[in-house]
N, C-alpha and C. Protein backbone atom coordinates (compact mmCIF):
# COMPACT_ATOMS: atom_id res chain seq x y z
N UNK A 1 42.32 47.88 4.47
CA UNK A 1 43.10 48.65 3.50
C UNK A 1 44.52 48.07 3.47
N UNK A 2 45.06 48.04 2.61
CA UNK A 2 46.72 47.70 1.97
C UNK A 2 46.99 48.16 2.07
N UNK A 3 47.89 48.65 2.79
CA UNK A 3 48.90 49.83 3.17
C UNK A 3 50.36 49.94 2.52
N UNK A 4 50.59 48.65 2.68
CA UNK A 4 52.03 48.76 1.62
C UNK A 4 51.62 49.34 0.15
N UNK A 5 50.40 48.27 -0.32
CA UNK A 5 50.44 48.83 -1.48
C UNK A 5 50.50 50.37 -2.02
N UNK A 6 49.47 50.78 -0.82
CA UNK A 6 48.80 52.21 -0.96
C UNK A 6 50.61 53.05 -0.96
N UNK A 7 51.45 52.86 0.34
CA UNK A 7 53.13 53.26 -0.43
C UNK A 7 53.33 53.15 -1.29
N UNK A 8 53.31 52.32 -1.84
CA UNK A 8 53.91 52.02 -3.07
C UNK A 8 53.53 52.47 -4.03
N UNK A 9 52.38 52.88 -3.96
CA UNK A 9 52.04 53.76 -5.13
C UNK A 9 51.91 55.23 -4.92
N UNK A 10 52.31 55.76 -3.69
CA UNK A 10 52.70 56.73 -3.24
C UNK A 10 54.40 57.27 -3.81
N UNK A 11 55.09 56.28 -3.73
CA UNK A 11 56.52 56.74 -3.87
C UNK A 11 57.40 56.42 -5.15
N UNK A 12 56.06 55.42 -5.96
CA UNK A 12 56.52 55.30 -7.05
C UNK A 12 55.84 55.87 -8.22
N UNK A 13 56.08 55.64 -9.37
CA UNK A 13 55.04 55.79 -10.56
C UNK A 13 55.27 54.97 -11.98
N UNK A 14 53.96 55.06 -12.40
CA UNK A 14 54.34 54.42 -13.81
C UNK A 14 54.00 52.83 -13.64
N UNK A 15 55.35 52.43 -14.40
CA UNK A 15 56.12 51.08 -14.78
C UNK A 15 56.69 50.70 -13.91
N UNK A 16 57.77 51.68 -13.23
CA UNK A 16 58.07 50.82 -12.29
C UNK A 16 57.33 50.38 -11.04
N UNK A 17 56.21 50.98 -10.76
CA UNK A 17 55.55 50.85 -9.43
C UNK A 17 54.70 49.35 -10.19
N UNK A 18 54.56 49.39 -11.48
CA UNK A 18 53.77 47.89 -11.57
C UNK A 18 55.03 46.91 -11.53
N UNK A 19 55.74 47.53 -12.24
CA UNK A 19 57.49 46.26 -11.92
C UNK A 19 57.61 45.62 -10.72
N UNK A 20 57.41 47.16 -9.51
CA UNK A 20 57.88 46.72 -8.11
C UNK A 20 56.92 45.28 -7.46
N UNK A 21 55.77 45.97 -7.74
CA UNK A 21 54.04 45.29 -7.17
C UNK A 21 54.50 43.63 -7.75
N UNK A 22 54.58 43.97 -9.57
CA UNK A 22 54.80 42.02 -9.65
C UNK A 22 56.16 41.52 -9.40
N UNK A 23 57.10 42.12 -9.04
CA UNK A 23 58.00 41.43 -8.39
C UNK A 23 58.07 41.41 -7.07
N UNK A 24 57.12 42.02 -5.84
CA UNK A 24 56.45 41.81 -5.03
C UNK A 24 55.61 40.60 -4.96
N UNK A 25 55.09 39.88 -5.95
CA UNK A 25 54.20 39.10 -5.59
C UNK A 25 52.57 39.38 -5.15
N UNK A 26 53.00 41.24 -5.82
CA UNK A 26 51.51 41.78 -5.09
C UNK A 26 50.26 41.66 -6.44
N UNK A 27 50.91 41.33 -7.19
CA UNK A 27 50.24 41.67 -8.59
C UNK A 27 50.88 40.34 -9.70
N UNK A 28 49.76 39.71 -9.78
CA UNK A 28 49.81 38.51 -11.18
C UNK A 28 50.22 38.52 -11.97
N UNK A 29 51.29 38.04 -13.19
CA UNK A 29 50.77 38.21 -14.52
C UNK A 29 49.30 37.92 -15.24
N UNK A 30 48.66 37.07 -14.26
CA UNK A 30 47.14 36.94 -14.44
C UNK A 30 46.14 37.26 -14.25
N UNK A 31 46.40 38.56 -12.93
CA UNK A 31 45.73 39.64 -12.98
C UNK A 31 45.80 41.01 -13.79
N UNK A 32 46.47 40.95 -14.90
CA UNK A 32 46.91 41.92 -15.61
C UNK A 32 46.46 41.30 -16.84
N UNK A 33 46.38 40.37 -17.28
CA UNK A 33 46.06 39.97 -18.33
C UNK A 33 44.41 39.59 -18.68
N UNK A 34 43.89 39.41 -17.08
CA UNK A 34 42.71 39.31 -17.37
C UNK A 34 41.85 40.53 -17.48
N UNK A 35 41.95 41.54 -17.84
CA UNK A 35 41.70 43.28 -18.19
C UNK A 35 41.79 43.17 -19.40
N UNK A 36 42.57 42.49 -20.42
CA UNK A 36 42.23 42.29 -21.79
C UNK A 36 41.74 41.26 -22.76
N UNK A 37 40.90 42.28 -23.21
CA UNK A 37 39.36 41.93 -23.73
C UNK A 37 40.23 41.63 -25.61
N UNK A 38 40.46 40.88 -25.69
CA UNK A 38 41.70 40.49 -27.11
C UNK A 38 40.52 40.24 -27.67
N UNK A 39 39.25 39.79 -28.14
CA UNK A 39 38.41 39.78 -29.09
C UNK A 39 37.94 41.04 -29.93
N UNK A 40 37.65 42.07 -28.70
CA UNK A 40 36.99 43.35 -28.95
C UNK A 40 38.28 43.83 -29.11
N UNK A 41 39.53 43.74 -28.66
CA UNK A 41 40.55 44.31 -29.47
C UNK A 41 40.72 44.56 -31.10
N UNK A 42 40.48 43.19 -31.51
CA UNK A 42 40.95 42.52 -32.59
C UNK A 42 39.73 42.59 -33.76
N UNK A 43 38.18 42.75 -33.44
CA UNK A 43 37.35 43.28 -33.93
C UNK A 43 37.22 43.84 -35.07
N UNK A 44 36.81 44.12 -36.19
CA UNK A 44 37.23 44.65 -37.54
C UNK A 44 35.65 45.52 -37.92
N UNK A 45 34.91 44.83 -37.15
CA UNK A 45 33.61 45.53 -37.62
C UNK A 45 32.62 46.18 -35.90
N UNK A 46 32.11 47.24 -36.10
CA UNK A 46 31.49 48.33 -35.15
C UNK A 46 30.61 46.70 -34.62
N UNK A 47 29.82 45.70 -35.47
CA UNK A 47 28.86 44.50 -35.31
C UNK A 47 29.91 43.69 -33.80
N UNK A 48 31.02 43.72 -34.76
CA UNK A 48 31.47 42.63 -33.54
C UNK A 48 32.16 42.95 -32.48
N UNK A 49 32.39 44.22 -32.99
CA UNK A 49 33.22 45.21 -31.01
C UNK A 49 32.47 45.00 -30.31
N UNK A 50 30.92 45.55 -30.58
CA UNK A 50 29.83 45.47 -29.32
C UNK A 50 29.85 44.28 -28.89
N UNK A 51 29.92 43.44 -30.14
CA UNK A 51 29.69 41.88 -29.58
C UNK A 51 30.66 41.16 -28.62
N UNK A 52 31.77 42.05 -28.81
CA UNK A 52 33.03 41.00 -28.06
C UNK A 52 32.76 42.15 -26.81
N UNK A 53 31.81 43.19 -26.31
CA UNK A 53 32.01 44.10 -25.15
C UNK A 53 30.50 43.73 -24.83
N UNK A 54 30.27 42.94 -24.92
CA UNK A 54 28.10 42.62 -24.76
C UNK A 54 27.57 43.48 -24.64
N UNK A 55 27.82 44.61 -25.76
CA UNK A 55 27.00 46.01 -25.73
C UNK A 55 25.78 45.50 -26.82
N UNK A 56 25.48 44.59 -27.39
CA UNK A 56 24.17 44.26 -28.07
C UNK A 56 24.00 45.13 -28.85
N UNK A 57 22.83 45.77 -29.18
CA UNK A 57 22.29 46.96 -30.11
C UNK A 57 22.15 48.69 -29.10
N UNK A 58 23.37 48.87 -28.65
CA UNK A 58 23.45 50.34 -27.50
C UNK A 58 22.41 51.16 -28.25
N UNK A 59 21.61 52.05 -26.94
CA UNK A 59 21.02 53.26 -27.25
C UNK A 59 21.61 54.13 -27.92
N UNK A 60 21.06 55.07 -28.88
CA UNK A 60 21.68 56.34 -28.80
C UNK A 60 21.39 57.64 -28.12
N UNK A 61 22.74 58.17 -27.22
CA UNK A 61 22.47 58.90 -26.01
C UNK A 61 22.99 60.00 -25.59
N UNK A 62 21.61 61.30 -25.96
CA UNK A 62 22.80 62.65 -25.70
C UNK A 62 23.24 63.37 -24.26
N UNK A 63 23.38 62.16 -23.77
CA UNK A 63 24.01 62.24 -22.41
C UNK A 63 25.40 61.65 -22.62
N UNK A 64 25.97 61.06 -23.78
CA UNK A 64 27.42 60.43 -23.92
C UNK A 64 27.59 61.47 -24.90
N UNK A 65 28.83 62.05 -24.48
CA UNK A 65 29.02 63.15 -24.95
C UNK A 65 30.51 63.04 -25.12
N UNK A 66 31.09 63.12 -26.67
CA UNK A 66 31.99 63.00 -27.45
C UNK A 66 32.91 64.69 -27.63
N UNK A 67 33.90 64.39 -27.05
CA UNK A 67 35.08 65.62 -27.26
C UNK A 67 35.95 65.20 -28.27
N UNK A 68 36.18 66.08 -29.10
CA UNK A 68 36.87 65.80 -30.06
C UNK A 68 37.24 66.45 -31.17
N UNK A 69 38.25 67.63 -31.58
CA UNK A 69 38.41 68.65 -32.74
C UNK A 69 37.27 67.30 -33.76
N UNK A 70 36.89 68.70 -34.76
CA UNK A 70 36.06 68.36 -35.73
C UNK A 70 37.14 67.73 -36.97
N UNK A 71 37.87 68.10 -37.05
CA UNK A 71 39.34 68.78 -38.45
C UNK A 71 40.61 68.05 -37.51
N UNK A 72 40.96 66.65 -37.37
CA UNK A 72 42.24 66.72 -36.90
C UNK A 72 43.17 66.64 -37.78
N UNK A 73 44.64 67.69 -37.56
CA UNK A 73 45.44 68.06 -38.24
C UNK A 73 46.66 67.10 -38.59
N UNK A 74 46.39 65.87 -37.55
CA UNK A 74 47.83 64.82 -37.41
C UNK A 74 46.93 63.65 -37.23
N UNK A 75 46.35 62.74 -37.78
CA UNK A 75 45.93 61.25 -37.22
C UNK A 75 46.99 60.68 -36.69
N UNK A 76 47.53 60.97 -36.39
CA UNK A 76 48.72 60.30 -35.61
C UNK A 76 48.33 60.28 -33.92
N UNK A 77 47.60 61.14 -33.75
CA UNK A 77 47.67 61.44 -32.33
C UNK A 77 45.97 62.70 -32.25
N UNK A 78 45.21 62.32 -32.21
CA UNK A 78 44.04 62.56 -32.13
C UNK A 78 43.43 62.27 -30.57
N UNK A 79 43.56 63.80 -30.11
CA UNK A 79 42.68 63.56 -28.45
C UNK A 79 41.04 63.24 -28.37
N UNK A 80 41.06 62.41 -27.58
CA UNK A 80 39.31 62.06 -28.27
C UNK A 80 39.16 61.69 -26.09
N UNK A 81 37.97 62.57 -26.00
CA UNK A 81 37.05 62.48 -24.22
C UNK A 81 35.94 61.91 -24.81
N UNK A 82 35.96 61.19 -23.86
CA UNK A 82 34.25 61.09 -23.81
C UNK A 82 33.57 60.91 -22.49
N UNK A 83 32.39 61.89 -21.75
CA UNK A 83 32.15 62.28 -20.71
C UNK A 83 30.51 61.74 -20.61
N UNK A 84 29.93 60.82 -20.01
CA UNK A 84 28.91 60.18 -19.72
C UNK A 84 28.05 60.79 -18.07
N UNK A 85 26.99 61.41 -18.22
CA UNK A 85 26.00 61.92 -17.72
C UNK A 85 24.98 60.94 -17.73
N UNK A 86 25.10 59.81 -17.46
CA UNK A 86 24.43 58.66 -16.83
C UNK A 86 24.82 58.22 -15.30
N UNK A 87 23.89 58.40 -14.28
CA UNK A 87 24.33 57.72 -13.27
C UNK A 87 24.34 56.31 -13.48
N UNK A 88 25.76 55.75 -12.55
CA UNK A 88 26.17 54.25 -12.30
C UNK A 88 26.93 53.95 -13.68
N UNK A 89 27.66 54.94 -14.46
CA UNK A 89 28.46 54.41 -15.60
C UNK A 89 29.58 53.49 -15.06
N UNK A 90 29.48 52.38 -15.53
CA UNK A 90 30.71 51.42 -15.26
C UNK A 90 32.09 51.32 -16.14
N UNK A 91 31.53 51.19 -17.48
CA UNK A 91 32.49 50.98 -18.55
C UNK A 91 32.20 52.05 -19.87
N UNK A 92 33.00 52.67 -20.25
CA UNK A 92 33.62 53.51 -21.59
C UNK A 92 34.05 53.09 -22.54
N UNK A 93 33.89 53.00 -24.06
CA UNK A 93 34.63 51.84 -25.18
C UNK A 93 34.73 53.10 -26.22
N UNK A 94 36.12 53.49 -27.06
CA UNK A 94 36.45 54.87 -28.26
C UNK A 94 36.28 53.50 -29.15
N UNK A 95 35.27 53.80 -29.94
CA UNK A 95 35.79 52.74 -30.95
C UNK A 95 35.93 53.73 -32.61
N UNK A 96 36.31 53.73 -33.21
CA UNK A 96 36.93 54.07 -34.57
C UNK A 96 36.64 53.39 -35.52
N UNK A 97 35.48 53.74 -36.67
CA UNK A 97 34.93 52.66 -37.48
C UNK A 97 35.85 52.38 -38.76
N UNK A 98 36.33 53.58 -38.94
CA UNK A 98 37.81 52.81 -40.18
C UNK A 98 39.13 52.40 -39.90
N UNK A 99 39.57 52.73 -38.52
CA UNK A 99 40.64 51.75 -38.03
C UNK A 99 40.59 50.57 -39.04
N UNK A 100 41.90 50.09 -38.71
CA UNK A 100 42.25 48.43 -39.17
C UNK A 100 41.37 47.85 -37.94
N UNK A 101 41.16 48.02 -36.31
CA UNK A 101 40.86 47.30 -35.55
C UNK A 101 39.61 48.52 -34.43
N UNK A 102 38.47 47.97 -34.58
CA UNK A 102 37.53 49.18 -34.02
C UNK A 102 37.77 49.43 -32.79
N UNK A 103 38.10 49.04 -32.02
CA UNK A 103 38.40 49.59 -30.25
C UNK A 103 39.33 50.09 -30.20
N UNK A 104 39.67 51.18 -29.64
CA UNK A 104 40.65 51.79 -29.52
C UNK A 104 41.27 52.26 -27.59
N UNK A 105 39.98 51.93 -27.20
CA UNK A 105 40.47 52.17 -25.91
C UNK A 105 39.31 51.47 -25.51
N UNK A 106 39.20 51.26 -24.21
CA UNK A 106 37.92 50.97 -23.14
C UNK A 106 38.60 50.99 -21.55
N UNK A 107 37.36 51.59 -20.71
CA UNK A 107 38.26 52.15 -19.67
C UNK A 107 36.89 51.30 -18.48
N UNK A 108 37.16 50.61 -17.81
CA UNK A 108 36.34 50.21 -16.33
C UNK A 108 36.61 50.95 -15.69
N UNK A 109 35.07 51.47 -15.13
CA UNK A 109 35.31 52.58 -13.85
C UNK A 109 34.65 52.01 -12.95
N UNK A 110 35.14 52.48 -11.73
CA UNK A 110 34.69 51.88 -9.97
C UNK A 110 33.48 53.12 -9.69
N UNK A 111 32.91 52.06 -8.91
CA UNK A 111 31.54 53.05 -8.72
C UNK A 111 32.02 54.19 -7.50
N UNK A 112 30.96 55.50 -7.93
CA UNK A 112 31.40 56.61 -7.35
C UNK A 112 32.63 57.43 -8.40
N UNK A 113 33.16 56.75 -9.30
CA UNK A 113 34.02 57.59 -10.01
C UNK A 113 33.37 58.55 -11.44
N UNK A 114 33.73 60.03 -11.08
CA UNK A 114 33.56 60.45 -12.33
C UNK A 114 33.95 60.07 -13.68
N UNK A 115 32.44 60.00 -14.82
CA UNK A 115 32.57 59.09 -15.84
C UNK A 115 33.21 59.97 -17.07
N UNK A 116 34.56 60.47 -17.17
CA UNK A 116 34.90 61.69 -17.93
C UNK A 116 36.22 61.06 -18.09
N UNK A 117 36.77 60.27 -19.47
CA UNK A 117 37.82 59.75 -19.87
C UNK A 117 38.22 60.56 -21.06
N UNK A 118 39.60 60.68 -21.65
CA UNK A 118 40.16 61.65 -22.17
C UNK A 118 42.00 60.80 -22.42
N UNK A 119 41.69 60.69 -23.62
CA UNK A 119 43.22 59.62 -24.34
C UNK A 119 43.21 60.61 -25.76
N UNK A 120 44.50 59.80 -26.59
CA UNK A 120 44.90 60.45 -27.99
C UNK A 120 44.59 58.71 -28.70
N UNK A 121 44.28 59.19 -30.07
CA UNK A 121 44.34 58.02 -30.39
C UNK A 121 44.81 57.87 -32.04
N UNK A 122 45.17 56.98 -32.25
CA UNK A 122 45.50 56.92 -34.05
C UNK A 122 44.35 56.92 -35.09
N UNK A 123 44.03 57.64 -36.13
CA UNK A 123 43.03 57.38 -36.96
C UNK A 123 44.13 57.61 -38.45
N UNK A 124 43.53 56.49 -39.21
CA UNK A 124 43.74 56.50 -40.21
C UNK A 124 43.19 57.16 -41.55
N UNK A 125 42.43 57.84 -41.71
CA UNK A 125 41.35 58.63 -41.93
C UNK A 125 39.89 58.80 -41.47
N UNK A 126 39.15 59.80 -42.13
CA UNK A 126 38.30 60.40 -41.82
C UNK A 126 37.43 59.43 -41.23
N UNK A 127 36.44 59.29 -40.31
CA UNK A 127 35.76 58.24 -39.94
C UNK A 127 34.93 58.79 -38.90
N UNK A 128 33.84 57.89 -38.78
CA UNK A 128 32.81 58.08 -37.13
C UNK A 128 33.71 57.84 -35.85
N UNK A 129 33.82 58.37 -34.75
CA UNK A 129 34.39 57.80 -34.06
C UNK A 129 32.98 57.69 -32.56
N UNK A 130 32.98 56.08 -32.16
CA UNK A 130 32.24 55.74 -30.91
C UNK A 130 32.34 55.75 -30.34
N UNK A 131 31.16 55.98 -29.33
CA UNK A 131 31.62 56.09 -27.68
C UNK A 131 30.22 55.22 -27.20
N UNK A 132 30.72 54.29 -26.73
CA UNK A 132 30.21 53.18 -26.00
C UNK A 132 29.96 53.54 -24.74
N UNK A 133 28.69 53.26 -23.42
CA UNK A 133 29.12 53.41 -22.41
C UNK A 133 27.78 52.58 -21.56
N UNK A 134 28.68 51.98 -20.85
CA UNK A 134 26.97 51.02 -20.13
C UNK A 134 27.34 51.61 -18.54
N UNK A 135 26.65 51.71 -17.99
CA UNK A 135 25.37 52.12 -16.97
C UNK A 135 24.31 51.37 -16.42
N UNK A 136 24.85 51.17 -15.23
CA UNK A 136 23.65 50.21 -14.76
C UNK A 136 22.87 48.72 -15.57
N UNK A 137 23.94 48.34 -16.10
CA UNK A 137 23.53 47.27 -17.16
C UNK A 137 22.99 47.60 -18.23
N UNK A 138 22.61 48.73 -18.74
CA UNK A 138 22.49 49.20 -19.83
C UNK A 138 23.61 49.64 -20.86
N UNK A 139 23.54 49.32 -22.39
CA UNK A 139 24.69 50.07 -22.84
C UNK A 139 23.99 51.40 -24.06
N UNK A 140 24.58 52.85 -23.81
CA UNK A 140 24.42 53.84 -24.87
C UNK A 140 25.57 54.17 -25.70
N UNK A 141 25.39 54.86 -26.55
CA UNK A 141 26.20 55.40 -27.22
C UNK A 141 26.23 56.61 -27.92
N UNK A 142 27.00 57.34 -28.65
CA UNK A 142 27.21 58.27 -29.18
C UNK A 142 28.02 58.41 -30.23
N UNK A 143 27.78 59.29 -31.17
CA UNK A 143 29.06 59.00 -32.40
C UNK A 143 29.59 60.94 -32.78
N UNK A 144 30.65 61.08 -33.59
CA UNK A 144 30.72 62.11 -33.74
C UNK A 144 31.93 61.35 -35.17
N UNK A 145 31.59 62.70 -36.39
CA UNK A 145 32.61 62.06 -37.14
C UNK A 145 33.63 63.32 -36.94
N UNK A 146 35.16 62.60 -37.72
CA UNK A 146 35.96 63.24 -37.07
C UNK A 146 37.08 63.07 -38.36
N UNK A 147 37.41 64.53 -39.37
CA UNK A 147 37.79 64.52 -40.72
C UNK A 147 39.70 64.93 -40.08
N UNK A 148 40.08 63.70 -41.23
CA UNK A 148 41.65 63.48 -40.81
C UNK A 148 42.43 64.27 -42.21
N UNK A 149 43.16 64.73 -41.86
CA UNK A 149 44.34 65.97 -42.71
C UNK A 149 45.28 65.32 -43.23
N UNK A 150 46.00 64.44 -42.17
CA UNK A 150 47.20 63.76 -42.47
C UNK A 150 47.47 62.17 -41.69
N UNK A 151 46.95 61.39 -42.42
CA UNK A 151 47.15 60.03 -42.09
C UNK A 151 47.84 60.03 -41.09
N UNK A 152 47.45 58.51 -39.79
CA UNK A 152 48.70 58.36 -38.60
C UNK A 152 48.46 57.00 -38.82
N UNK A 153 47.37 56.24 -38.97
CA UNK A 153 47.98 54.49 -39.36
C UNK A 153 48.79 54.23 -39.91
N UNK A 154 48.78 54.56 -41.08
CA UNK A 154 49.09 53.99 -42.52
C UNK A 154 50.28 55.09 -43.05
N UNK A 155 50.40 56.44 -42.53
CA UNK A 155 51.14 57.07 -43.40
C UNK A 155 50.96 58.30 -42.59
């Protein structure tokens, strides 16, 4: 076990505890950069998110289970969970099919961790929103649509 580190993230938080770590020398700029997945970022179509996350053709699975008001009142800021009842879930992907860019989040989880993620996110109108989630080398999914009031991309 790391013990400094484990301080250090004891007494700090945020930004600065990653500030401290890479000006420590404890933490890369190349270990930080290799966590982003810039293809599946950049993605424009639901075809090529999966493709840039090697989710292939995902199940559909009512064990991935999508939180999310039906009616959001602000696309600006739209809370969106999504809670996976698959044992051995590894990875989580919100993707947003009318975004300008379909991923909106994706979260790696360590095994043994509960698979129950929960962010806000921007939608530009009304749209499906996805929930990606592989398991044991498998990938499922789930969709829920989700009707926007007042633009947060675009307006």
């Amino acid at each position: 076990m790391n013990h400094q580190r484990r301080g250090a993230l004891k007494t700090g938080s945020g930004l600065g505890v990653f500030s401290l770590l890479l000006a420590a020398g404890m933490i890369k700029p190349e270990m930080a950069q290799a966590a982003w997945n810039k293809t599946a970022f950049e993605a424009k179509t639901l075809d090529a998110a999966l493709a840039a996350v090697d989710a292939g053709k995902p199940v559909e699975s009512a064990d991935v289970v999508i939180t999310a008001p039906d009616i959001a009142e602000n696309g600006a800021v739209v809370p969106v969970g999504v809670l996976s009842n698959i044992p051995k879930t590894e990875y989580i992907a919100i993707m947003i099919e009318k975004n300008p860019n379909m991923l909106a989040a994706s979260f790696t989880l360590p095994e043994g961790t509960l698979a129950d993620v929960q962010t806000r996110v921007k939608m530009g109108q009304t749209s499906d929103v996805y929930a990606v989630v592989k398991a044991d080398g498998k990938f499922y999914m789930s969709k829920k649509e989700i009707k926007v009031t007042l633009g947060g991309c675009g307006g």
